[in-house]
Protein backbone atom coordinates (compact mmCIF):
# COMPACT_ATOMS: atom_id res chain seq x y z
CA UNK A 1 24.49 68.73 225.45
CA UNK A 2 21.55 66.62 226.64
CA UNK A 3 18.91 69.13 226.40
CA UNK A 4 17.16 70.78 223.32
CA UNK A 5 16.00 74.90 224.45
CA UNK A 6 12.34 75.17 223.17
CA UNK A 7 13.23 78.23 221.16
CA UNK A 8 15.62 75.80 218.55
CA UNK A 9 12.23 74.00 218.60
CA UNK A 10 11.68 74.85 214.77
CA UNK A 11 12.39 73.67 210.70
CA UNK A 12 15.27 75.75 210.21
CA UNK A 13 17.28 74.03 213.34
CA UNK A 14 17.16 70.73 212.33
CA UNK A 15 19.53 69.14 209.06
CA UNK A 16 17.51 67.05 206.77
CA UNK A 17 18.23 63.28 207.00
CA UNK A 18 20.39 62.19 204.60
CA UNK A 19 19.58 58.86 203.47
CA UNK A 20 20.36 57.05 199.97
CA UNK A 21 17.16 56.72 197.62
CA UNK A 22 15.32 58.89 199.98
CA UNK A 23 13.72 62.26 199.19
CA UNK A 24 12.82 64.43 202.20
CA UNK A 25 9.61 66.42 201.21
CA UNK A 26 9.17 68.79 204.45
CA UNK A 27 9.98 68.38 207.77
CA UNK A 28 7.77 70.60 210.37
CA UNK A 29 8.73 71.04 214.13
CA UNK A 30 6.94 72.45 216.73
CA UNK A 31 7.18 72.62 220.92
CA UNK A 32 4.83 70.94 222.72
CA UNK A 33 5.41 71.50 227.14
CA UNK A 34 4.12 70.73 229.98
CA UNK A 35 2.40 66.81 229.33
CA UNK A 36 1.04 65.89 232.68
CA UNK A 37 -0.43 62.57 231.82
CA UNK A 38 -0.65 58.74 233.17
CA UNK A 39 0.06 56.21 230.22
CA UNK A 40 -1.23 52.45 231.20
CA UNK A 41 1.03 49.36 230.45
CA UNK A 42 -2.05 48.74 227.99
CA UNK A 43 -0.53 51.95 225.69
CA UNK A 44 3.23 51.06 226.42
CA UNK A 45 3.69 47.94 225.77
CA UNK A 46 6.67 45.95 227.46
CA UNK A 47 6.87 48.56 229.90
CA UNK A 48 5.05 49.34 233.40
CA UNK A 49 2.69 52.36 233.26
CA UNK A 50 4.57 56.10 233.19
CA UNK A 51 3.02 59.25 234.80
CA UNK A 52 4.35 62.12 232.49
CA UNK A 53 4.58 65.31 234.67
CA UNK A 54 5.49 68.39 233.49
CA UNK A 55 7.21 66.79 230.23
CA UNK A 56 8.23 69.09 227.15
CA UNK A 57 9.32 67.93 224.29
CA UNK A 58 10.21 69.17 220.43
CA UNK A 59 7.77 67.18 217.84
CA UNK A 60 9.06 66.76 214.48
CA UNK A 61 7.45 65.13 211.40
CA UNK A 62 9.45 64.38 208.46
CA UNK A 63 7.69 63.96 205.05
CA UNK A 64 9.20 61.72 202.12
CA UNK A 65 9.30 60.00 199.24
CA UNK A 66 11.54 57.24 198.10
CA UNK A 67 13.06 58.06 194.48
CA UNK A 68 11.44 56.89 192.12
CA UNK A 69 8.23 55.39 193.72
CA UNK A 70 5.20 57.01 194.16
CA UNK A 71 4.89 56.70 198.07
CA UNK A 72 4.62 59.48 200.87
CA UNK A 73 6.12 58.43 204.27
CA UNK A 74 5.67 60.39 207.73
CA UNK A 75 8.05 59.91 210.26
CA UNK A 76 7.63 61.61 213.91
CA UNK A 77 10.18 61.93 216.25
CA UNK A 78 10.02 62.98 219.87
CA UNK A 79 12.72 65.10 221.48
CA UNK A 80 12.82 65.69 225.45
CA UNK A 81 14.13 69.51 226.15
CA UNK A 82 14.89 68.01 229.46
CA UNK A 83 17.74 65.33 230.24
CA UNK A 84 18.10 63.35 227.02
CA UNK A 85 19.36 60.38 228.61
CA UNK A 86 21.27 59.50 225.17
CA UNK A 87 19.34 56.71 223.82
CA UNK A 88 16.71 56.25 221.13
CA UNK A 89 13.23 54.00 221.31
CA UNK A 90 11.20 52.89 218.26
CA UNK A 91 7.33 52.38 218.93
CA UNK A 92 5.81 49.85 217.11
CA UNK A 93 2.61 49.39 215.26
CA UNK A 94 -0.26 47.50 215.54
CA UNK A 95 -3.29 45.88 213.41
CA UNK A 96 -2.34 47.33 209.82
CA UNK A 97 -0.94 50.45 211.02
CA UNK A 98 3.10 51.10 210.97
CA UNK A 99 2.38 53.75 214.08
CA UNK A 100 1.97 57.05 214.31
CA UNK A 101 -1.51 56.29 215.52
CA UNK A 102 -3.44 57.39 218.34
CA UNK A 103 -2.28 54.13 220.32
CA UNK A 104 1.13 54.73 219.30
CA UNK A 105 1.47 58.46 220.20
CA UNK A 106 0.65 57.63 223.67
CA UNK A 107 3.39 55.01 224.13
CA UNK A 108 5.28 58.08 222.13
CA UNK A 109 4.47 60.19 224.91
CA UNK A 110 5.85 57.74 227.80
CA UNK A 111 9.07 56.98 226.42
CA UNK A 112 9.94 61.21 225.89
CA UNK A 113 9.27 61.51 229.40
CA UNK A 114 11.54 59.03 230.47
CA UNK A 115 13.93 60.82 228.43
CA UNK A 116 14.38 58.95 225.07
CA UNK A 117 14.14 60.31 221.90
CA UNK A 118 11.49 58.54 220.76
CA UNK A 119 10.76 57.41 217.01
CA UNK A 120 7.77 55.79 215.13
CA UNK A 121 6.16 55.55 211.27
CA UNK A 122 3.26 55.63 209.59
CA UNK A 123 4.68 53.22 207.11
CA UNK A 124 3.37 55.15 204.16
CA UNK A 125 0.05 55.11 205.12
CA UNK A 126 -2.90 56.38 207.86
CA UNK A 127 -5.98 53.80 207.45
CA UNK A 128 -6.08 50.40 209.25
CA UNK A 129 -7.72 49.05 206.70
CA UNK A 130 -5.33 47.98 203.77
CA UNK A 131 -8.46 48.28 200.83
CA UNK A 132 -7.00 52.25 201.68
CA UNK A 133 -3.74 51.38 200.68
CA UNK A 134 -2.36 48.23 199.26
CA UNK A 135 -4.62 48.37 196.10
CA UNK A 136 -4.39 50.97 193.17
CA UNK A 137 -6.46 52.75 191.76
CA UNK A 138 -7.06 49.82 189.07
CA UNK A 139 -7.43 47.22 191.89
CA UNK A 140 -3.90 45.71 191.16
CA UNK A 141 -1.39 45.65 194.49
CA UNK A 142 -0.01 48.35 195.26
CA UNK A 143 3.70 46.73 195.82
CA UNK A 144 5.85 49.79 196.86
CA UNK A 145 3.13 50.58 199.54
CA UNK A 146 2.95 47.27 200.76
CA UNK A 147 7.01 46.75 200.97
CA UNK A 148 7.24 50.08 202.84
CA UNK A 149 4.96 49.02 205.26
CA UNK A 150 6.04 45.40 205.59
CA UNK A 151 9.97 46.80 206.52
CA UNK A 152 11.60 49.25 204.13
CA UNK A 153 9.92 52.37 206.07
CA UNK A 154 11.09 50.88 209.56
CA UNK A 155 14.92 51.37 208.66
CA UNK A 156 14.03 54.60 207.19
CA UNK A 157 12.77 55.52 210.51
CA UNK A 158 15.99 54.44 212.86
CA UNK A 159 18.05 56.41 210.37
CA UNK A 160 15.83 59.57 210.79
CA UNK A 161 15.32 59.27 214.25
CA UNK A 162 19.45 59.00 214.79
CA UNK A 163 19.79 61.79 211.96
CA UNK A 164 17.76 64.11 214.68
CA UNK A 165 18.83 63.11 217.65
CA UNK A 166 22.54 64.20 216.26
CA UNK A 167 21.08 67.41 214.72
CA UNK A 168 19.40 68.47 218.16
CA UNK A 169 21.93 67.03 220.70
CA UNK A 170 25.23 66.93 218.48
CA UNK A 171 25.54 63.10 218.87
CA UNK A 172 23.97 60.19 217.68
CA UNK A 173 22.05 57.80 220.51
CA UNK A 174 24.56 55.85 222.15
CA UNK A 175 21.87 52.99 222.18
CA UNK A 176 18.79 52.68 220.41
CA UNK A 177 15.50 49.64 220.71
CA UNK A 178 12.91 48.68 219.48
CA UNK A 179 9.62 48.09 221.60
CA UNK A 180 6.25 46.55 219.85
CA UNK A 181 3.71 43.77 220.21
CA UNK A 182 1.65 42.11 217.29
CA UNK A 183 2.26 44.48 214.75
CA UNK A 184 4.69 46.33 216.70
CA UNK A 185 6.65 42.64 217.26
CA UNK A 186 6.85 40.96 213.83
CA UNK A 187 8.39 44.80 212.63
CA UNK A 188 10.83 43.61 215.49
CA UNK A 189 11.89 40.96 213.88
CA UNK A 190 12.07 42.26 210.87
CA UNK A 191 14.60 45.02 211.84
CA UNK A 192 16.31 41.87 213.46
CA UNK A 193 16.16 40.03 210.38
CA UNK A 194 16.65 42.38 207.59
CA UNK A 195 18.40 45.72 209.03
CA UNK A 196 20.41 44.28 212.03
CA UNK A 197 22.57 47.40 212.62
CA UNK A 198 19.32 49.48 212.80
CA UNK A 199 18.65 48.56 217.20
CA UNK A 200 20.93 47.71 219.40
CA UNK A 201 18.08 45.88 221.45
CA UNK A 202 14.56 45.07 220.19
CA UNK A 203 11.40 43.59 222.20
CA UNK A 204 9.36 41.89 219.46
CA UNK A 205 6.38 41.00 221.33
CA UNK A 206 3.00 38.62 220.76
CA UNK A 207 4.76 38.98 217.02
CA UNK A 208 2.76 37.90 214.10
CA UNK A 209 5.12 35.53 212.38
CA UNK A 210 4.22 33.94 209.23
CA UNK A 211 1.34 36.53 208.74
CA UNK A 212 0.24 34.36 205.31
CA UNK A 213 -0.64 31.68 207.92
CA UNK A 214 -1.61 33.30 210.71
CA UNK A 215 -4.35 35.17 208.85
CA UNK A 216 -5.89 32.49 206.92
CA UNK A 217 -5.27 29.90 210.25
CA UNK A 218 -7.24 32.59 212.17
CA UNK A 219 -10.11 31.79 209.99
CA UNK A 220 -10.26 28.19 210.63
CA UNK A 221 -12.84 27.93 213.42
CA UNK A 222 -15.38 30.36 211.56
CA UNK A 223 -15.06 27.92 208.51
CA UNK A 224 -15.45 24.51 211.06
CA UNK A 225 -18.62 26.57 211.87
CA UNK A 226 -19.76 27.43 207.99
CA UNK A 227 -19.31 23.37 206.93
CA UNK A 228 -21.57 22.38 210.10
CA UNK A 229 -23.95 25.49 209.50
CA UNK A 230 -24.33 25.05 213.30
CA UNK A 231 -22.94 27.67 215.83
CA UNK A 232 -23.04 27.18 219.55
CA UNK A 233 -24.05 29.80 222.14
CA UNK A 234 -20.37 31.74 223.49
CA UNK A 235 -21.79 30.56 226.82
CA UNK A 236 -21.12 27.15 225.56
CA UNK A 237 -17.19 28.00 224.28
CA UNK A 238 -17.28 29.38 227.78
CA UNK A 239 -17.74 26.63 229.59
CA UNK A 240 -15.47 24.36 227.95
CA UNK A 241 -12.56 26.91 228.39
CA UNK A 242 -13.30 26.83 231.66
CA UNK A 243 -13.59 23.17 231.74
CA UNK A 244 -10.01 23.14 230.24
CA UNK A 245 -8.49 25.31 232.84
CA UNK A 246 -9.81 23.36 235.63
CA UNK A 247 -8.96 19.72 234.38
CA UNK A 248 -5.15 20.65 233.30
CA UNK A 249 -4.51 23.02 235.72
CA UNK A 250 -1.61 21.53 238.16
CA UNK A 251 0.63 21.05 235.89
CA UNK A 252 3.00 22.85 237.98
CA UNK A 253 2.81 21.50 240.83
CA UNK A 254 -0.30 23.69 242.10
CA UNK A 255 -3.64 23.77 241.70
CA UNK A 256 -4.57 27.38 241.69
CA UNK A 257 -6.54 28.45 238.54
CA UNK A 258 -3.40 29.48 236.60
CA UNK A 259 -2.56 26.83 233.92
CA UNK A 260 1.01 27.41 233.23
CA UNK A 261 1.48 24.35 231.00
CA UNK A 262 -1.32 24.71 227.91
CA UNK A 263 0.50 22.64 225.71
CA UNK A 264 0.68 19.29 227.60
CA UNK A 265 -3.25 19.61 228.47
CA UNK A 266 -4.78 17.00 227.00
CA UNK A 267 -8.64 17.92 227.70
CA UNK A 268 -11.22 16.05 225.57
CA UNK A 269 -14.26 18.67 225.00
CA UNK A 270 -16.20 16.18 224.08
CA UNK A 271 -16.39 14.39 227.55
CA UNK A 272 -18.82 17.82 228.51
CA UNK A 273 -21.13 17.25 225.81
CA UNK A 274 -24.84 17.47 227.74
CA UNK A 275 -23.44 18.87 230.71
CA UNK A 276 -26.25 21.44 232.03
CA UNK A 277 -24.69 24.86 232.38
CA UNK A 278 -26.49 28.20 233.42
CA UNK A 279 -26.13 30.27 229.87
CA UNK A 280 -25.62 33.87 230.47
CA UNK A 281 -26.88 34.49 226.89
CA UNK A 282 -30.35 32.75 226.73
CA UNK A 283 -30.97 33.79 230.85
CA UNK A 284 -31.73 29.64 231.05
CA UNK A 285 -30.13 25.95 231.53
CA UNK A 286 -29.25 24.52 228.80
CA UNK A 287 -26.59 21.01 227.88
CA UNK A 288 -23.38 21.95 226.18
CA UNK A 289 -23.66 20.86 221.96
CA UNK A 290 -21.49 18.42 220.20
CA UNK A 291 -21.06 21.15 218.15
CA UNK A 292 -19.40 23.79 221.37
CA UNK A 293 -16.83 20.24 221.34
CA UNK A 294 -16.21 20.05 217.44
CA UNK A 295 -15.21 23.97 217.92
CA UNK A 296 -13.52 23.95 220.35
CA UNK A 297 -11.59 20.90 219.26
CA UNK A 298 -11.27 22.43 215.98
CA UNK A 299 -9.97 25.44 217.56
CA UNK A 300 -7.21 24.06 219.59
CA UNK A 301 -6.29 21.70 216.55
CA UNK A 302 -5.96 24.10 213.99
CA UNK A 303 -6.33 24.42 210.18
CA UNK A 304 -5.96 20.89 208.15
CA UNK A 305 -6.08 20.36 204.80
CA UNK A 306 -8.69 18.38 203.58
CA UNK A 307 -6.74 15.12 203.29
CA UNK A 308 -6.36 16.28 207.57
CA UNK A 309 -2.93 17.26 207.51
CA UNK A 310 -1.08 20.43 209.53
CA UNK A 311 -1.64 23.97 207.96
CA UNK A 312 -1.38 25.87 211.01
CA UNK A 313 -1.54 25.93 214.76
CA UNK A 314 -4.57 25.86 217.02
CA UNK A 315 -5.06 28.17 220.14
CA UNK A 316 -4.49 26.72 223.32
CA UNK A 317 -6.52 24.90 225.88
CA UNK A 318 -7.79 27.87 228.12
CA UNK A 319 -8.04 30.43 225.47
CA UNK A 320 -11.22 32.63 225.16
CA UNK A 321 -13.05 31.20 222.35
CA UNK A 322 -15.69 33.87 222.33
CA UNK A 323 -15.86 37.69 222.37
CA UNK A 324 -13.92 40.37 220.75
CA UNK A 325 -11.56 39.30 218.27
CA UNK A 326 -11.63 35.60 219.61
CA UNK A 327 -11.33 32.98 216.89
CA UNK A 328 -14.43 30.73 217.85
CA UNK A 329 -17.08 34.31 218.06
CA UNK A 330 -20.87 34.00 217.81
CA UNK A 331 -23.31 36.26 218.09
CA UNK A 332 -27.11 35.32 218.97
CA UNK A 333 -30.23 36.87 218.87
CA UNK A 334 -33.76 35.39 219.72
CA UNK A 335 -32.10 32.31 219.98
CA UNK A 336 -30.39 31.61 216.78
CA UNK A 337 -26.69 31.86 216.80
CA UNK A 338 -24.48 32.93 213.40
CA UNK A 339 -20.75 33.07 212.64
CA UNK A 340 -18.96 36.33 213.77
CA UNK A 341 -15.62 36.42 212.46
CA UNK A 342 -12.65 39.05 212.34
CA UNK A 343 -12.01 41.56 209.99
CA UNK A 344 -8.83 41.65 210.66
CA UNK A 345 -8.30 37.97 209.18
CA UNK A 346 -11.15 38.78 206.13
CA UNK A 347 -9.36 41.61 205.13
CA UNK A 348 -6.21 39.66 204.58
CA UNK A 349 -8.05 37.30 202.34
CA UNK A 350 -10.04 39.78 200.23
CA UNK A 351 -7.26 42.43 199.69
CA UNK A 352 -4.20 40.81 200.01
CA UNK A 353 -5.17 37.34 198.40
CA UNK A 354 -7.75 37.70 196.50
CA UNK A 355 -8.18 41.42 195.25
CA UNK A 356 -11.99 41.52 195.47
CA UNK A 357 -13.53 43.55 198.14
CA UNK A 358 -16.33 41.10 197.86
CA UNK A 359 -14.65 37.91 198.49
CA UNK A 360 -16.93 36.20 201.05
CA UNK A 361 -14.96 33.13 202.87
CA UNK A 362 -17.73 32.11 204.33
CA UNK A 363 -19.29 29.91 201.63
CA UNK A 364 -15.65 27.97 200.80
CA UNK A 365 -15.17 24.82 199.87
CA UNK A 366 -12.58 22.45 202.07
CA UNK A 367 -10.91 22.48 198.69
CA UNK A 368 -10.78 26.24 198.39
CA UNK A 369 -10.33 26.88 201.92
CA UNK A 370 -7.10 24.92 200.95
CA UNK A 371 -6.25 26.55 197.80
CA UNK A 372 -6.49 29.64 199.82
CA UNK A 373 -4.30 29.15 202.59
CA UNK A 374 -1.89 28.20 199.97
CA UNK A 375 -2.40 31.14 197.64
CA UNK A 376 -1.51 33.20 200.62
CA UNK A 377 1.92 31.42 201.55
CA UNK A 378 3.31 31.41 198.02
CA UNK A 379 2.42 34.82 197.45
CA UNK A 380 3.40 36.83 200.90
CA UNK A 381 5.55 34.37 202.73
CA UNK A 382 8.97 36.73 201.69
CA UNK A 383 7.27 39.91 202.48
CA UNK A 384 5.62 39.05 205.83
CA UNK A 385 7.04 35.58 206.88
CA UNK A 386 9.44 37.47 208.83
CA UNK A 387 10.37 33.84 209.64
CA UNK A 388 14.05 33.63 208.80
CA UNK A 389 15.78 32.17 211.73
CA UNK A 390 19.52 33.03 210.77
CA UNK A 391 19.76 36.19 213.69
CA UNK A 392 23.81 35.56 212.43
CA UNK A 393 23.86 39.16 211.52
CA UNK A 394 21.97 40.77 214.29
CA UNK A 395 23.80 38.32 216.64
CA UNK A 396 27.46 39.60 215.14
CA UNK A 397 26.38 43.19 215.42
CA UNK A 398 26.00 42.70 219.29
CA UNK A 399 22.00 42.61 219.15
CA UNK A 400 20.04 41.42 222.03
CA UNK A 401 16.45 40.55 221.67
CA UNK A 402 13.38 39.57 223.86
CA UNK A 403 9.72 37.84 223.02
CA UNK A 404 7.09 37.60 225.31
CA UNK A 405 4.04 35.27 223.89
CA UNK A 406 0.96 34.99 225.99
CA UNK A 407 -0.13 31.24 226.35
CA UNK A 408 -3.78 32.47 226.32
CA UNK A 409 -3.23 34.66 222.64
CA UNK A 410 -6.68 34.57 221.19
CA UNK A 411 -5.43 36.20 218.11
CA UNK A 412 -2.06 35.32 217.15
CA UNK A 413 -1.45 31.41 217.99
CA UNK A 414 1.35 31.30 220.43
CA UNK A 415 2.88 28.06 219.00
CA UNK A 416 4.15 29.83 215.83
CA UNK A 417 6.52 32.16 217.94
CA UNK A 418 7.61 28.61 220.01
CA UNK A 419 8.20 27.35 216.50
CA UNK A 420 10.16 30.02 215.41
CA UNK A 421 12.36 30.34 218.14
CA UNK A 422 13.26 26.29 217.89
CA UNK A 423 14.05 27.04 214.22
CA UNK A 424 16.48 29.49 215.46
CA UNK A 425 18.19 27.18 218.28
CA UNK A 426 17.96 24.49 215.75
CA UNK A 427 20.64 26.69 213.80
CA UNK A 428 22.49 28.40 217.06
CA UNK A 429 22.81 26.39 220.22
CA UNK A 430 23.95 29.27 221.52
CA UNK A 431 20.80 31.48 220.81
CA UNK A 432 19.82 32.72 224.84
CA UNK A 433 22.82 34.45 224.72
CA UNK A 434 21.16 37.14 222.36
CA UNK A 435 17.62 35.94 221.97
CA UNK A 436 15.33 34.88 224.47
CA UNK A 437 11.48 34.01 224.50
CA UNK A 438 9.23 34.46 227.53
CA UNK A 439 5.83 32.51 227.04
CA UNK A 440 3.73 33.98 230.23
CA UNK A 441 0.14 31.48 230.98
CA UNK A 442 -3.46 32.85 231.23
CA UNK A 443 -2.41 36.46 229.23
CA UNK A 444 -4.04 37.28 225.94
CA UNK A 445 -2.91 39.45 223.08
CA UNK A 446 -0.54 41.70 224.25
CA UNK A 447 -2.10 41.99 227.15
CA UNK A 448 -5.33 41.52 229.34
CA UNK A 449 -6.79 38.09 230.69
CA UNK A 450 -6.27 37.22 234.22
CA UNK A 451 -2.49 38.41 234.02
CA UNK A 452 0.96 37.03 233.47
CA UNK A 453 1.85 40.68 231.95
CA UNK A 454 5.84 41.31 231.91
CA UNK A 455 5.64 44.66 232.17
CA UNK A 456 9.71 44.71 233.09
CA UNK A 457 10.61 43.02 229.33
CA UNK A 458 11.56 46.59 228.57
CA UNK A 459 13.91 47.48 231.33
CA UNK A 460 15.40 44.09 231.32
CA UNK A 461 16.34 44.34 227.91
CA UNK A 462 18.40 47.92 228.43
CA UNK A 463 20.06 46.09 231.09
CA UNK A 464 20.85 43.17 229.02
CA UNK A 465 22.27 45.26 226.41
CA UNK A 466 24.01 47.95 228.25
CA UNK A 467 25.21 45.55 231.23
CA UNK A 468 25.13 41.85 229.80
CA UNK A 469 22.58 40.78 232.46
CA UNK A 470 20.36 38.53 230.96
CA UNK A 471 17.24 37.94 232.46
CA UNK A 472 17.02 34.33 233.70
CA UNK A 473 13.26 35.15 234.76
CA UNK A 474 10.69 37.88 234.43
CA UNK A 475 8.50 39.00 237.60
CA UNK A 476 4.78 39.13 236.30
CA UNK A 477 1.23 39.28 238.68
CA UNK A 478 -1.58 37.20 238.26
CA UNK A 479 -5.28 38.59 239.36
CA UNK A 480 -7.79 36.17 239.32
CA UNK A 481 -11.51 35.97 238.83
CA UNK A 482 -11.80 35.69 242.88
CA UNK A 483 -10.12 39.03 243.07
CA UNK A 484 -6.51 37.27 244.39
CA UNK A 485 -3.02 38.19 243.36
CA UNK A 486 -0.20 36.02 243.16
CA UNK A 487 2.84 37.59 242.17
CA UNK A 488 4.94 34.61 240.35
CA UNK A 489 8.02 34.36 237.54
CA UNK A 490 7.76 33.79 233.95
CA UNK A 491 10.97 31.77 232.86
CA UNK A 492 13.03 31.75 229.54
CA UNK A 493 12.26 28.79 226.84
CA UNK A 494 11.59 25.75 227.37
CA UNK A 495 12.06 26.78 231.10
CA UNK A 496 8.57 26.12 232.85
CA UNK A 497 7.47 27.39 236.38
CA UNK A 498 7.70 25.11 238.69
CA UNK A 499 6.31 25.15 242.50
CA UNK A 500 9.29 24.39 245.06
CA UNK A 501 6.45 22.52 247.03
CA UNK A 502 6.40 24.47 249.74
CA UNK A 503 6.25 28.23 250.82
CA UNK A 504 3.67 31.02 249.99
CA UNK A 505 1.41 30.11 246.88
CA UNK A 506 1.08 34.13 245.88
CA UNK A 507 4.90 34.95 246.49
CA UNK A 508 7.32 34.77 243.61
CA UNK A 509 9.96 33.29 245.63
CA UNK A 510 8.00 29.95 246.22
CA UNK A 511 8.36 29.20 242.49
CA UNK A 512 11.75 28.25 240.20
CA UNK A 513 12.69 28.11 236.46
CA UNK A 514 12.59 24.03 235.65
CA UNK A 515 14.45 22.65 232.94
């Protein structure tokens, strides 16, 4: 039976979930029909857009506890009526959300009509903003939330979403994956790491490996900024970018505004210093600061200590370094320009380090920018490293497993995925034969820039798992600023594009995978 009738659409069809040291509190059901909707590749990540039509589906939320903690977990699961096609798809989170979010209920809504039973969490908890739930009511960490969110409740959810699928089809899914970016892709590697029987296949996207770094690393450029007491116009950070781009595109083999190679660009910011641009912010001409060139330079360096040795990775060349959650932000008004940094990466420090709401990291020492950084390794590195590179397990258990990591990633520094993937061929030779990364040039967090988007990650990996064709490239389209499209090939790591020299610059077939 591959179809659920709307009228078993309620409590009293479905079996609770029976799961060790769980405690199902409710579980509510109700029918929702006829979804005619278009979800973007922006809400479905690893996927190309979906036009729902017509699409009806059962919606069930199931409430619980785990005995003996005080915790409250919501799990919802998605149910086509129509042609279950007999798999299962977890949607991932993002920011500090689990799922279950308004962002996450439309990629929800994509996979159901494409006929998967589709499962995601709430991790324990609604708010973005983890002052809502990883504290207590005394201030002290709130551990049992915090573990739930960081993996325990992701588990829980495969089991559920299996447990329902069985109770409304009479079988299990014969396959089940994973699908997330940033949030959504270090709880991929989690599962991977920790709960390697829970997906069969898992796309762990733009993942946010070694979180304790990551967040204080993120911070880096707005404290470069706080020891100078000088910030630079965005127009400025602009320009250099742009500067970047131009001098190290080439790299392979064509010079067409798409720098494939970040990491072997070598740019010196510094060289632009007094070079008149037209500022879009101040409406005038003005030279580009030594201080644009110690930020940027900072930027692409990364965090030091203050003896100048390696915390954590830069951004690349090419990266925005201002607007939205970029790591190098300004803002200016009547001509004065002051730090504009990320909540994302202050809330980290404040709740998660520090406990004090008030914790301002903008007047830090070097020394306790250092003491910091630290604080937050030793503490959360075994809850949200997620940096274990032994796959053994999820490798024995048949697992297959796919990355993408834009080049361009002006939150999450792509270099720590590159890392991390190393440390796991340092340990298996053999790793492309169940995990393979993807890094795709000019594309930002999870998506957006001028392109490089693998939008087939999703497909490919069904197809890897269900008929061992690995994907020895990835088609992806690149729209630049001049309105052109080149489709091209992203190519498995430490493949790089290559041009064969000859043939048409905007068709995929005029490019290779170079060892």
């Amino acid at each position: 039976m591959n179809s659920l009738s709307p009228s078993l659409c309620s409590p009293e069809a479905f079996s609770y979930p029976l799961i060790p040291d769980v405690q199902v509190l409710s579980l509510h059901a109700n029918q929702v029909s006829n979804v005619s909707q278009y979800i973007s590749e922006w809400y479905y990540y690893n996927h190309e857009g979906v036009a729902a039509h017509n699409t009806s589906f059962c919606n069930v939320t199931v409430t619980y506890k785990h005995i003996g903690k005080n915790d409250t977990i919501n799990v919802g699961v998605f149910l086509p009526s129509d042609s279950w096609n007999e798999r299962m798809q977890g949607v991932g989170g993002n920011g500090y959300s689990a799922g279950l979010t308004d962002l996450t209920t439309y990629g929800m809504i994509a996979a159901v009509a494409e006929g998967y039973t589709v499962v995601s969490t709430d991790g324990g908890h609604t708010s973005d903003s983890p002052a809502d739930w990883a504290l207590l009511d005394d201030g002290m960490l709130d551990y049992d939330a915090i573990h739930d969110f960081g993996s325990i409740s992701l588990n829980d959810a495969a089991l559920i979403g299996k447990n329902l699928a069985e109770s409304a089809y009479g079988s299990k899914p014969k396959y089940s994956y994973w699908t997330g970016c940033s949030q959504g892709g270090i709880q991929g590697l989690a599962l991977a790491q920790l709960y390697p029987d829970a997906y069969d296949g898992i796309v762990a996207s733009a993942p946010a490996i070694n979180w304790p770094q990551v967040s204080l690393g993120g911070c880096w450029a707005q404290f470069v900024m706080n020891q100078m007491g000088k910030y630079p116009h965005p127009c400025e950070l602009n320009a250099v970018t742009a500067a970047a781009v131009s001098a190290c595109d080439g790299a392979d083999g064509l010079k067409d505004g798409i720098l494939s190679d970040p990491h072997s660009c070598a740019f010196d910011p510094f060289t632009l210093v007094g070079t008149q641009i037209n500022c879009t912010d101040t409406g005038s001409l003005m030279n580009i600061s030594t201080v644009a060139a110690e930020v940027a330079n900072a930027t692409w360096t990364g965090a030091r200590d203050p003896h100048g040795q390696f915390l954590w990775y830069g951004f690349n060349p090419g990266t925005a370094l201002a607007g939205g959650n970029a790591p190098a932000n300004t803002k200016c008004a009547n001509g004065t320009c002051t730090a504009s940094s990320t909540e994302l990466y202050n809330q980290w420090a404040q709740v998660l380090v520090e406990q004090n709401l008030n914790f301002n990291l903008s007047t830090l020492t070097h020394q306790q920018f250092d003491h910091l950084f630290r604080k937050s390794l030793q503490q959360w590195k075994t809850v949200f490293g997620t940096d274990n590179p032994d796959l053994s397990r999820f490798r024995d258990a048949g697992g297959k497993m796919l990355t993408y990591h834009g080049l361009m990633d002006e939150v999450i520094p792509p270099n720590g995925t590159r890392s991390y993937y190393e440390a796991v061929t340092a340990g298996d030779a053999n790793v492309n034969e169940y995990y393979r990364l993807f890094e795709a040039p000019m594309m930002g967090h999870c998506y957006g820039g001028q392109g490089g988007q693998p939008s087939t990650m999703f497909d490919s990996l069904v197809a890897w798992v269900e008929s061992d064709t690995a994907p020895d490239s990835l088609p992806v389209k690149y729209r630049l600023n001049n309105g052109a499209t080149y489709n091209r090939i992203l190519c498995p790591y430490p493949q790089r594009v290559q041009y064969r020299g000859a043939g048409n610059v905007t068709s995929a077939e005029s490019f290779y995978c170079a060892d």
